[in-house]
Structure formats: C-alpha cells, structure tokens
N, C-alpha and C. Protein backbone atom coordinates (compact mmCIF):
# COMPACT_ATOMS: atom_id res chain seq x y z
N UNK A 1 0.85 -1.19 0.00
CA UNK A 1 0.00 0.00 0.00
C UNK A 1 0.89 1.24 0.00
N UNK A 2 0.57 1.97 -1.38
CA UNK A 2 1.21 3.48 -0.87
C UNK A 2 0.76 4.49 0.13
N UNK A 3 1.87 5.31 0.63
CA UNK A 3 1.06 6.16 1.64
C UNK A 3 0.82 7.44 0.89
N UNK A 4 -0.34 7.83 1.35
CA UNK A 4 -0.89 9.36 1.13
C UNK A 4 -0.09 10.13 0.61
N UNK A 5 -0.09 11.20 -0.72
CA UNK A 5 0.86 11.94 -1.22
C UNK A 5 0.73 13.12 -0.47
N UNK A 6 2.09 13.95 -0.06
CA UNK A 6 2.19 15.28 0.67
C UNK A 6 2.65 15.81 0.02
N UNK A 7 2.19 16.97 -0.50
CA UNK A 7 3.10 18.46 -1.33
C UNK A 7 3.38 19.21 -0.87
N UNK A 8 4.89 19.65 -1.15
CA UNK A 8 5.29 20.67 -0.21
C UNK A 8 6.48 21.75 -1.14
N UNK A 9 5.53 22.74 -1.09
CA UNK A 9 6.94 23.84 -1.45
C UNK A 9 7.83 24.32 -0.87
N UNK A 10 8.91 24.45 -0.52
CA UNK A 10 10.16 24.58 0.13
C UNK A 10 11.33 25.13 -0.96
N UNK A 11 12.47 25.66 -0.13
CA UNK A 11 13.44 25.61 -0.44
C UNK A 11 14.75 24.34 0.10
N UNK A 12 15.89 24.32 -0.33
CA UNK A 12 16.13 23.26 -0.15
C UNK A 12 17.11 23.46 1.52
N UNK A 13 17.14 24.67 2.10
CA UNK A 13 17.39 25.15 3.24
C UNK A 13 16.26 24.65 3.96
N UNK A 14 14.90 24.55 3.90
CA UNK A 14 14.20 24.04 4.43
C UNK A 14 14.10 22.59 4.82
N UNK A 15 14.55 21.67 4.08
CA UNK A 15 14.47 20.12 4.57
C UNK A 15 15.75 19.93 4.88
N UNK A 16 15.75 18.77 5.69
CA UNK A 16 16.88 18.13 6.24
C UNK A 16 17.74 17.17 5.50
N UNK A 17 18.90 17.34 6.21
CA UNK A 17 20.10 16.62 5.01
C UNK A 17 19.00 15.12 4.37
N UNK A 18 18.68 14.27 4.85
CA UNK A 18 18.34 13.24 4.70
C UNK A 18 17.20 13.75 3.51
N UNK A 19 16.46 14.29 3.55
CA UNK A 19 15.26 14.82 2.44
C UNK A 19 16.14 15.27 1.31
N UNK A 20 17.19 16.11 1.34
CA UNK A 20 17.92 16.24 0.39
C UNK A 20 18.57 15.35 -0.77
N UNK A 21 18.74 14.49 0.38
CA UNK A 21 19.78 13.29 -0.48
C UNK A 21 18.75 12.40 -1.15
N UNK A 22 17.61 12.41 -0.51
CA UNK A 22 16.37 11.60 -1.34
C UNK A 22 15.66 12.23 -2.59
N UNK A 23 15.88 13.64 -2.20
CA UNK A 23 15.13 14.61 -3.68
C UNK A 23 16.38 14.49 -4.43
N UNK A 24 17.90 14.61 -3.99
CA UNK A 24 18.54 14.67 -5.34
C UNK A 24 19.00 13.08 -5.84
N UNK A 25 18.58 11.98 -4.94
CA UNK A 25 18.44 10.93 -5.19
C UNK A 25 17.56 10.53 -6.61
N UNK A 26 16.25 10.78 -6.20
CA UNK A 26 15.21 10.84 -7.65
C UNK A 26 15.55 11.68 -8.50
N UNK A 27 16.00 12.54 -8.42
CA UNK A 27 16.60 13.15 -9.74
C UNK A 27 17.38 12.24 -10.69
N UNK A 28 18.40 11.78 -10.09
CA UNK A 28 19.53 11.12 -10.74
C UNK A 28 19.24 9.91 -11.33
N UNK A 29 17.77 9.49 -10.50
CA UNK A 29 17.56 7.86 -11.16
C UNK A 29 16.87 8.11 -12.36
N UNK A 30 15.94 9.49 -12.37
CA UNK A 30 15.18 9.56 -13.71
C UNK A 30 16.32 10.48 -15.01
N UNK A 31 17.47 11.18 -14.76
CA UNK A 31 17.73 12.01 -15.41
C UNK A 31 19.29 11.01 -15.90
N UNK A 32 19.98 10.42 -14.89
CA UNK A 32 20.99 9.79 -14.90
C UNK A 32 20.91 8.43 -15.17
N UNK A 33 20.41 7.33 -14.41
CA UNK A 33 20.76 5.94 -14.70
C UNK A 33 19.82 5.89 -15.79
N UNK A 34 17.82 6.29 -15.91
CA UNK A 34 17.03 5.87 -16.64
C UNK A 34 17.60 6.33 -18.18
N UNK A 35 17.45 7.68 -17.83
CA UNK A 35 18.03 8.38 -19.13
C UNK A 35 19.48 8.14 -19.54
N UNK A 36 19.72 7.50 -18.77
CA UNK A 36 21.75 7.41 -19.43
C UNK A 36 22.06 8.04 -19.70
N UNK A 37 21.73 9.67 -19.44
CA UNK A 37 22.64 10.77 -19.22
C UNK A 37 23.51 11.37 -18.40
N UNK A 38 24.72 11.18 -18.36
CA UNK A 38 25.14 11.47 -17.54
C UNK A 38 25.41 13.52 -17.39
N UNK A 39 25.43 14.45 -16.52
CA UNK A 39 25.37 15.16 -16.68
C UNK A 39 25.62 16.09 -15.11
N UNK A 40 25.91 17.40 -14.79
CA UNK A 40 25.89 17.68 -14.08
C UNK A 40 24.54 18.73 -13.14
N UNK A 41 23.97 17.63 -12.64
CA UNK A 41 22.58 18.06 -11.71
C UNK A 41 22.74 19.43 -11.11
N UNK A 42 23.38 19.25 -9.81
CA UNK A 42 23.98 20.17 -8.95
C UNK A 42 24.52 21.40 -9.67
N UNK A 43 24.05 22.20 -10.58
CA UNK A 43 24.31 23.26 -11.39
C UNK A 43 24.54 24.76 -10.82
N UNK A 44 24.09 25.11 -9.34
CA UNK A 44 23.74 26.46 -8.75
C UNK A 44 22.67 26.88 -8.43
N UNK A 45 21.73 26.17 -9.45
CA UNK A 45 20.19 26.89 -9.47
C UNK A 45 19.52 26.76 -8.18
N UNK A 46 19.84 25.18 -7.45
CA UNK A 46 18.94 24.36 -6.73
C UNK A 46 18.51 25.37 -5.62
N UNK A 47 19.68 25.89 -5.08
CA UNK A 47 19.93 26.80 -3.89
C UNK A 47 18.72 28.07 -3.68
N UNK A 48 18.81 28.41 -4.63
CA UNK A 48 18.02 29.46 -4.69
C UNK A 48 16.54 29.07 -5.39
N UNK A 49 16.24 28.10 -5.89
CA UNK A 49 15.12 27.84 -6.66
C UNK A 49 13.91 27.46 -5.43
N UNK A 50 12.63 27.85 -5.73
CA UNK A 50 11.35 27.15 -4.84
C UNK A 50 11.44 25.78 -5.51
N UNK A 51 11.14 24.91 -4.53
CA UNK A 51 10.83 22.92 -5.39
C UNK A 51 9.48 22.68 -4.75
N UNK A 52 8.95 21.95 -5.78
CA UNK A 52 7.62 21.23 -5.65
C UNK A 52 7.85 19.75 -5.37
N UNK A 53 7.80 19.42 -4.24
CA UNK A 53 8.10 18.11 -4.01
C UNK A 53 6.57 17.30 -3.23
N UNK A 54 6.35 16.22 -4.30
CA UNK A 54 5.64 15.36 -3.78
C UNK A 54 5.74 13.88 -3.23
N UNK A 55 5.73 13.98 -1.99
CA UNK A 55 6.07 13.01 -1.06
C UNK A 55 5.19 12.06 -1.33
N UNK A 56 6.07 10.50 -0.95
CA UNK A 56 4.99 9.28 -0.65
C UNK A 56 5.70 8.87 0.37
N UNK A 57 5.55 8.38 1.34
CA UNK A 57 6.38 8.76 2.73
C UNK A 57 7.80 9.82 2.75
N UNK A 58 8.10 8.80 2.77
CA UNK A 58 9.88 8.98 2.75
C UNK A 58 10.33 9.49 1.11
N UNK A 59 9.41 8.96 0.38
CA UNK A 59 10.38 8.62 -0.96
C UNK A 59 9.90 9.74 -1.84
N UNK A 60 10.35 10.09 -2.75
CA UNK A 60 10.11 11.22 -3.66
C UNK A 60 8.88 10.98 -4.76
N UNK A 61 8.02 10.96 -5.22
CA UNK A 61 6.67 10.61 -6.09
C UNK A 61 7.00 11.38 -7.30
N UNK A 62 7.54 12.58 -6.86
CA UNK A 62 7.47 13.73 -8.31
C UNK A 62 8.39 15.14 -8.01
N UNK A 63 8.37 15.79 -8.53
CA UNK A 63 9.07 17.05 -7.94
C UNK A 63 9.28 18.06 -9.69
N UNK A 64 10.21 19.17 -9.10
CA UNK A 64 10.33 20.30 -9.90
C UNK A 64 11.22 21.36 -9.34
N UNK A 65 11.61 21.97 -10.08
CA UNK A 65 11.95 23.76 -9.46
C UNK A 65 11.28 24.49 -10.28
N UNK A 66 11.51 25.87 -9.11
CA UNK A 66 11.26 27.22 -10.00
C UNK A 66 11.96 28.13 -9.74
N UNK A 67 12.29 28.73 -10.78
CA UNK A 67 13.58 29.89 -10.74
C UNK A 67 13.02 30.74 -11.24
N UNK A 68 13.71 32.25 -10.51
CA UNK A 68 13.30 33.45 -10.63
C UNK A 68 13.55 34.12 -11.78
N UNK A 69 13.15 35.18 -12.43
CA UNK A 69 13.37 35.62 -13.32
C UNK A 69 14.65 35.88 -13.46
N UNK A 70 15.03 35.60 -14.73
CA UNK A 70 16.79 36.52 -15.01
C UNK A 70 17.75 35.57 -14.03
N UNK A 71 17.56 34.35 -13.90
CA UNK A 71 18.12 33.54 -12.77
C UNK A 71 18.84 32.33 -14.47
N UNK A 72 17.72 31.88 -15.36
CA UNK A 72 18.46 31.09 -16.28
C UNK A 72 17.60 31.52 -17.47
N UNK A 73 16.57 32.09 -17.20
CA UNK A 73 15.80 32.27 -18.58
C UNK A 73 15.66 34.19 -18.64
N UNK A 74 15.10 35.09 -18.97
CA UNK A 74 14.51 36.54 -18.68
C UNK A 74 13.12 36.27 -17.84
N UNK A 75 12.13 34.82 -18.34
CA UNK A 75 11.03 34.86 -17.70
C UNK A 75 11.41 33.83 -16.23
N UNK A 76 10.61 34.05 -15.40
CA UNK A 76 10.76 32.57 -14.51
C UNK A 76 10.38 31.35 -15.33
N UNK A 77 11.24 29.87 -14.31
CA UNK A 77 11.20 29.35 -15.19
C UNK A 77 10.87 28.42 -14.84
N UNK A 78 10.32 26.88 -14.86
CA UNK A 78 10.39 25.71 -14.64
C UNK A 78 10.95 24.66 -14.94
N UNK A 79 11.42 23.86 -14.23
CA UNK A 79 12.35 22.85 -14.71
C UNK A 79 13.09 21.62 -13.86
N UNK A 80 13.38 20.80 -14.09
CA UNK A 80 14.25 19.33 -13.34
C UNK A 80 12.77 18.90 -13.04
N UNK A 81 11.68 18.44 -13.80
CA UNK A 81 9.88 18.05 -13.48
C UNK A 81 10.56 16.22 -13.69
N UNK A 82 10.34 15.88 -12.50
CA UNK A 82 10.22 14.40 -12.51
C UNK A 82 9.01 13.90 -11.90
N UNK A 83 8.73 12.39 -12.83
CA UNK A 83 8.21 11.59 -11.72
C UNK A 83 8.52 10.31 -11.80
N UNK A 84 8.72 10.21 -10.62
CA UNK A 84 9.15 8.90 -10.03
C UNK A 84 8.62 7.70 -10.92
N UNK A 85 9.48 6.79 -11.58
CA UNK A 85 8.85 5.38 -11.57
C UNK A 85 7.57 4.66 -11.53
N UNK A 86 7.50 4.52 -10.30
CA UNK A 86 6.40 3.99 -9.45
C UNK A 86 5.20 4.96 -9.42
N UNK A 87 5.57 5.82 -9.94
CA UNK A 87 4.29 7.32 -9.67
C UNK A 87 3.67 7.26 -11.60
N UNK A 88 4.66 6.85 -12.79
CA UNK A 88 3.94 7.37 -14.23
C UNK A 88 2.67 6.51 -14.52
N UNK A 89 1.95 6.74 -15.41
CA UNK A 89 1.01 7.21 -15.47
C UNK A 89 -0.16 7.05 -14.25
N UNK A 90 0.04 7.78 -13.75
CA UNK A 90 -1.08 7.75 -12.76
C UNK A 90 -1.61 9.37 -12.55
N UNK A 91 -1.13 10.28 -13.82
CA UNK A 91 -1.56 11.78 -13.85
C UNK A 91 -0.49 12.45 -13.00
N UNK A 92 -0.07 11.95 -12.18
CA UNK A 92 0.87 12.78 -11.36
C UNK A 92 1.58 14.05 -11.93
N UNK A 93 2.26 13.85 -13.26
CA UNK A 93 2.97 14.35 -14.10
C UNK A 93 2.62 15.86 -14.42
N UNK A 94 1.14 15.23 -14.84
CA UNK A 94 -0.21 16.62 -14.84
C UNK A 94 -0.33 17.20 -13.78
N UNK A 95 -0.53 16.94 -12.96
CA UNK A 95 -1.39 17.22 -11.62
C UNK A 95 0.04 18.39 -11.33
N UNK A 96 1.07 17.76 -10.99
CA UNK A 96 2.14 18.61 -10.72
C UNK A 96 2.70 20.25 -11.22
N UNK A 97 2.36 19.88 -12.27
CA UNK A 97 2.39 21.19 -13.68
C UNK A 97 1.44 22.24 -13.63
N UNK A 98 0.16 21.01 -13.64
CA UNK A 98 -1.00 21.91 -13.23
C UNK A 98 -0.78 23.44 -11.77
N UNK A 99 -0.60 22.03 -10.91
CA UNK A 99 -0.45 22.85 -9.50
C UNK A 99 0.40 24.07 -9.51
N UNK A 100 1.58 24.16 -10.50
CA UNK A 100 2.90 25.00 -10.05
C UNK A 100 2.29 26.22 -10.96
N UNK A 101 1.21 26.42 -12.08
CA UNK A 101 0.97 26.46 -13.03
C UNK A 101 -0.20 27.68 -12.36
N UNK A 102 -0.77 26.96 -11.88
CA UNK A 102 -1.85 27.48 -10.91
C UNK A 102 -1.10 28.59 -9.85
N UNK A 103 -0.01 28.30 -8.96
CA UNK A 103 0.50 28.83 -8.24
C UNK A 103 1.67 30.15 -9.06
N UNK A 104 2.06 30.14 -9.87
CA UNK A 104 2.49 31.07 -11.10
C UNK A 104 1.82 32.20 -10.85
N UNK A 105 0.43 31.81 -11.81
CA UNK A 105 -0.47 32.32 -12.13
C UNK A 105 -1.44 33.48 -11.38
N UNK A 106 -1.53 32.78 -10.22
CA UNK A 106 -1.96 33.84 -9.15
C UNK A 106 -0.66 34.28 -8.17
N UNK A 107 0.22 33.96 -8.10
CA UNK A 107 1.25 34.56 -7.37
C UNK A 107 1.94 36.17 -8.39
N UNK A 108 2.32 35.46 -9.28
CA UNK A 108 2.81 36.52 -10.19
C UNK A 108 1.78 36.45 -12.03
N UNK A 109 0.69 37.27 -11.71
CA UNK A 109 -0.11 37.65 -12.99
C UNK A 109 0.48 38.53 -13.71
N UNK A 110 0.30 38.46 -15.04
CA UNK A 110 0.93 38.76 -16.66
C UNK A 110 2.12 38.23 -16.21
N UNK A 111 2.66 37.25 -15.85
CA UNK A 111 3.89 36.67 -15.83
C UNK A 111 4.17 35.59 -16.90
N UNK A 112 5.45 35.35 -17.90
CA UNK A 112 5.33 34.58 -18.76
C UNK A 112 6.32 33.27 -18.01
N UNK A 113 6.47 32.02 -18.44
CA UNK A 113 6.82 30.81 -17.95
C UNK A 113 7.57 30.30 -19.35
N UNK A 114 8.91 30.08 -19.00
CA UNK A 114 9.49 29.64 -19.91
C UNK A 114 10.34 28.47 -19.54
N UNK A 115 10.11 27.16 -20.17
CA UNK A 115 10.75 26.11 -19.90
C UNK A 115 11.93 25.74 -21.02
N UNK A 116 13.07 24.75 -20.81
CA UNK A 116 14.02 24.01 -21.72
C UNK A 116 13.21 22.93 -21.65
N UNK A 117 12.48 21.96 -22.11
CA UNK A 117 11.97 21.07 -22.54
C UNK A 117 12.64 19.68 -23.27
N UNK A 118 12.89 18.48 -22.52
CA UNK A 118 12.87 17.54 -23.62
C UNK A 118 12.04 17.63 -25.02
N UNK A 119 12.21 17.48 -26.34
CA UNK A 119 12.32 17.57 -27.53
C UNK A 119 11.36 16.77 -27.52
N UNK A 120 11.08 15.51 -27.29
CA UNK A 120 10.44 14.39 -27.18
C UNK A 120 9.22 14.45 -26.16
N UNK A 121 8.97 15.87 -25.82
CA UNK A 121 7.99 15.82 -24.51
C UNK A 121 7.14 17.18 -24.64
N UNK A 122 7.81 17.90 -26.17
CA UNK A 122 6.82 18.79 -25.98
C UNK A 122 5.30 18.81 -26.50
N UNK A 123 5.05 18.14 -26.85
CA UNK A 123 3.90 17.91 -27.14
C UNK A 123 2.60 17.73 -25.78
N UNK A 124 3.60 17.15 -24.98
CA UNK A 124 2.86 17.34 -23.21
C UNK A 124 2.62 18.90 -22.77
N UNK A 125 3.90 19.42 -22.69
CA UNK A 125 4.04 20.71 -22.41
C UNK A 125 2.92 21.87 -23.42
N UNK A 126 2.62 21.27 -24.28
CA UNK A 126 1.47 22.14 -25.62
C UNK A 126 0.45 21.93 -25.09
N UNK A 127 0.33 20.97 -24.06
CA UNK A 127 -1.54 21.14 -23.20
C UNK A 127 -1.56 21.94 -22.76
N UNK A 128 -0.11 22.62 -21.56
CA UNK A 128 -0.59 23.31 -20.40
C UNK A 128 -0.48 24.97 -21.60
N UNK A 129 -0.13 24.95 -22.47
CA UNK A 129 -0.04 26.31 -22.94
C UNK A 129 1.30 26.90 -23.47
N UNK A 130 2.18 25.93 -23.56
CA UNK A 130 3.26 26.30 -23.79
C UNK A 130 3.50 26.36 -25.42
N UNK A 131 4.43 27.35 -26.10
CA UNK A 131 4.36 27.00 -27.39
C UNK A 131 5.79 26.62 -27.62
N UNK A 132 6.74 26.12 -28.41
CA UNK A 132 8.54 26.39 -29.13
C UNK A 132 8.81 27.80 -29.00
N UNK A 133 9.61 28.07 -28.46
CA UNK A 133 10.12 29.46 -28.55
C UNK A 133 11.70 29.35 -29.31
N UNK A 134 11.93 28.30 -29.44
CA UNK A 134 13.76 27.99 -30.02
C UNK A 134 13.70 27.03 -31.17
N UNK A 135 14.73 26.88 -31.91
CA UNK A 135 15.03 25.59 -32.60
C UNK A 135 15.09 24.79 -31.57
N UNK A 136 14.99 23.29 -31.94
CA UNK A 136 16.02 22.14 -31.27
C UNK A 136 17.07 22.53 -30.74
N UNK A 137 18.17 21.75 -30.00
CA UNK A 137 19.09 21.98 -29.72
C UNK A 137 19.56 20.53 -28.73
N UNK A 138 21.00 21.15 -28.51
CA UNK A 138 21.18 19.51 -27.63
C UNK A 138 21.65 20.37 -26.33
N UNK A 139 21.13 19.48 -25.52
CA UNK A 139 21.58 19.95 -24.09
C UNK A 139 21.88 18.42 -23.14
N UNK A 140 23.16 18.45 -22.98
CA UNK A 140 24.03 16.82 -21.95
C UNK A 140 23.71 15.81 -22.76
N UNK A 141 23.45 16.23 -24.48
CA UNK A 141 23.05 14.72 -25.37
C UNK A 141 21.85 14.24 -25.39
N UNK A 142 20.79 15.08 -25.29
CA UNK A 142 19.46 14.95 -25.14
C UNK A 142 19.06 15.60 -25.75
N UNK A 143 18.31 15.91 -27.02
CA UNK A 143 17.74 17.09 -27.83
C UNK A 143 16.40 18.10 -26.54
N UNK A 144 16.91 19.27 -26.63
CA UNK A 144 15.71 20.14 -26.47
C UNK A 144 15.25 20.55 -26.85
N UNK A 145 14.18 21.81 -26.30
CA UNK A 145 13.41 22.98 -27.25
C UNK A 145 13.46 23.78 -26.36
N UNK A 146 13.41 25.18 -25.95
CA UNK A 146 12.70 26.11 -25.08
C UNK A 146 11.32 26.12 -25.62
N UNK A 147 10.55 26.28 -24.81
CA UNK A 147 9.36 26.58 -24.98
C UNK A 147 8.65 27.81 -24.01
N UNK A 148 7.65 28.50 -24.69
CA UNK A 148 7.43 29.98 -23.67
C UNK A 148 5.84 29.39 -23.07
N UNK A 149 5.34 30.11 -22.42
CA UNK A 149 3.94 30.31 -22.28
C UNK A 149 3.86 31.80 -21.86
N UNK A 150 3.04 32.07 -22.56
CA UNK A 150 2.31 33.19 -22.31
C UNK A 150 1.81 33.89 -21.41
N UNK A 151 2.24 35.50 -20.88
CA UNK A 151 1.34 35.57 -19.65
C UNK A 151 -0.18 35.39 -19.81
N UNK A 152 -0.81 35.06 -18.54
CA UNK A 152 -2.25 35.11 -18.52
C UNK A 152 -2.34 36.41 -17.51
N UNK A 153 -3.64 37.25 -18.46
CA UNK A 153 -4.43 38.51 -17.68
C UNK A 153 -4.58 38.15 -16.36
N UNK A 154 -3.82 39.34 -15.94
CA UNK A 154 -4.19 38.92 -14.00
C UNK A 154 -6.07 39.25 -13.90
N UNK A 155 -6.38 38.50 -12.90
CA UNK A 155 -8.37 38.83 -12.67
C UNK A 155 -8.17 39.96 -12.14
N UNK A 156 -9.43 40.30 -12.80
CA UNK A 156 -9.98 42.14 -12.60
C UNK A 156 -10.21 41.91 -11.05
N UNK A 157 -10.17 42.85 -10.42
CA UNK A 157 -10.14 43.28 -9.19
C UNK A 157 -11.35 43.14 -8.39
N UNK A 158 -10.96 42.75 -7.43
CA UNK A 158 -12.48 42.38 -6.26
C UNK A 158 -13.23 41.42 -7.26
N UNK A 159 -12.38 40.64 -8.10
CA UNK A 159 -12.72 38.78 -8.39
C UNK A 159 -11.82 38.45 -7.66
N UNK A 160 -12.52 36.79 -7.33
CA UNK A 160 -11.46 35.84 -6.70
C UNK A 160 -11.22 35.01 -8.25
N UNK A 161 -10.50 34.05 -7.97
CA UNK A 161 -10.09 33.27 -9.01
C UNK A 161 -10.68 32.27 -8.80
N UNK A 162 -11.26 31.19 -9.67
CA UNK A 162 -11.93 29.85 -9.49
C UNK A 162 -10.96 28.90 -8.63
C-alpha cells in the first residue's frame, strides 16, 4: 500500500540533510541511470530555486523547481519536473504542472513561464499552454526545445479566481 501523497513547497534550506539526499536521489535515477545521461545536476540553481516536491512517505513521487526571473531564462522558469517510476502514469505528471501552473499564475499575474523542454515531450508541455520558442538543440546529449507560455491577464479586481 502506498502512503498518502504530501506536497510541499520549500526551499532546499528548508528540509533536512536526509530529504535532500532523497530529492537529489530521484533526480539522478530519472535524469541519470534511466536516461543514461550522464550530466551535471547540482548546477547552482537548486539553492536558490522554490521545489515542488511530492512526497509518498519517505520517498520522492514527483518534484520540480522554480527559478526566478533573469536567474536562467529573462522569464521565470520551470524545470528538473520528474516523476518517479512507481508514480507514471497515474496523472501525477499533470497534476504537478498543473499545480505549479496554478500557483504562477496567481502569485505573479501577466507573468510569462518559460521552460528548456525535452524535444520528445513537448507535445505534453502544448496542453498546459506552452508553445517552441527555439530551434532544437542539444543539451548533456538529449535534444531540447525552449518553450514559452504566455502571460495570462491577472483577474480584474475584487474577483477571486476559481
């Protein structure tokens, strides 16, 4: 039986060594051994980035960052979106995107979202709104794309948001 999923936004000052080594644990199994890329994770960003991490006890289910504007892109950005193994298809993938997507959106309105994208995955990324903003390209031997999304109109005033 799995246990109950917990989401939690944090920085990575916020969890303890042991949570650390488990979030950059799942990283490496989906980006490194699965993907046989080898590459360097630990880049600078992590430090300063918000992460979306979804817990199944102990173990990592899914996760993400988000980086500030002018940090790797001009727009903020999203990026390192895993999910776990044991977590694909079960929507998680969605649900995650959705959520950060949602939290964007009303945190910072007319804000645009610009991701580096697996090449092979943008067609996922074209649900939530994203379009190609680049050629192809290779990034650690993996073809990419940037892709933008668009700001969305912040709600007129004295609306709430659905």
């Amino acid at each position: 039986m799995t246990s109950p999923l917990r989401w939690q936004w944090c920085t990575l000052h916020e969890l303890s060594p042991a949570e650390v080594y488990t979030f950059m644990a799942a990283r490496m199994a989906v980006f490194v051994v699965e993907q046989k890329c080898p590459y360097q994770d630990a880049d600078g960003y992590d430090l300063d980035a918000q992460h979306l991490i979804v817990w199944s006890g102990t173990e990592v289910a899914a996760c993400l960052r988000v980086l500030s504007p002018r940090t790797k892109f001009a727009e903020r950005s999203i990026g390192r979106i895993i999910t776990s193994q044991a977590f694909r298809g079960t929507g998680l993938g969605r649900t995650i995107l959705t959520r950060t997507l949602e939290r964007l959106d009303a945190g910072y309105p007319g804000k645009s979202v610009r991701i580096g994208a697996q090449a092979r995955l943008s067609k996922f990324y074209e649900e939530f709104g994203f379009q190609p903003a680049s050629q192809e390209y290779m990034e650690d031997g993996v073809p990419h794309i940037e892709m933008l999304r668009s700001a969305r109109p912040a709600p007129p005033r004295g609306s709430s948001a659905p």
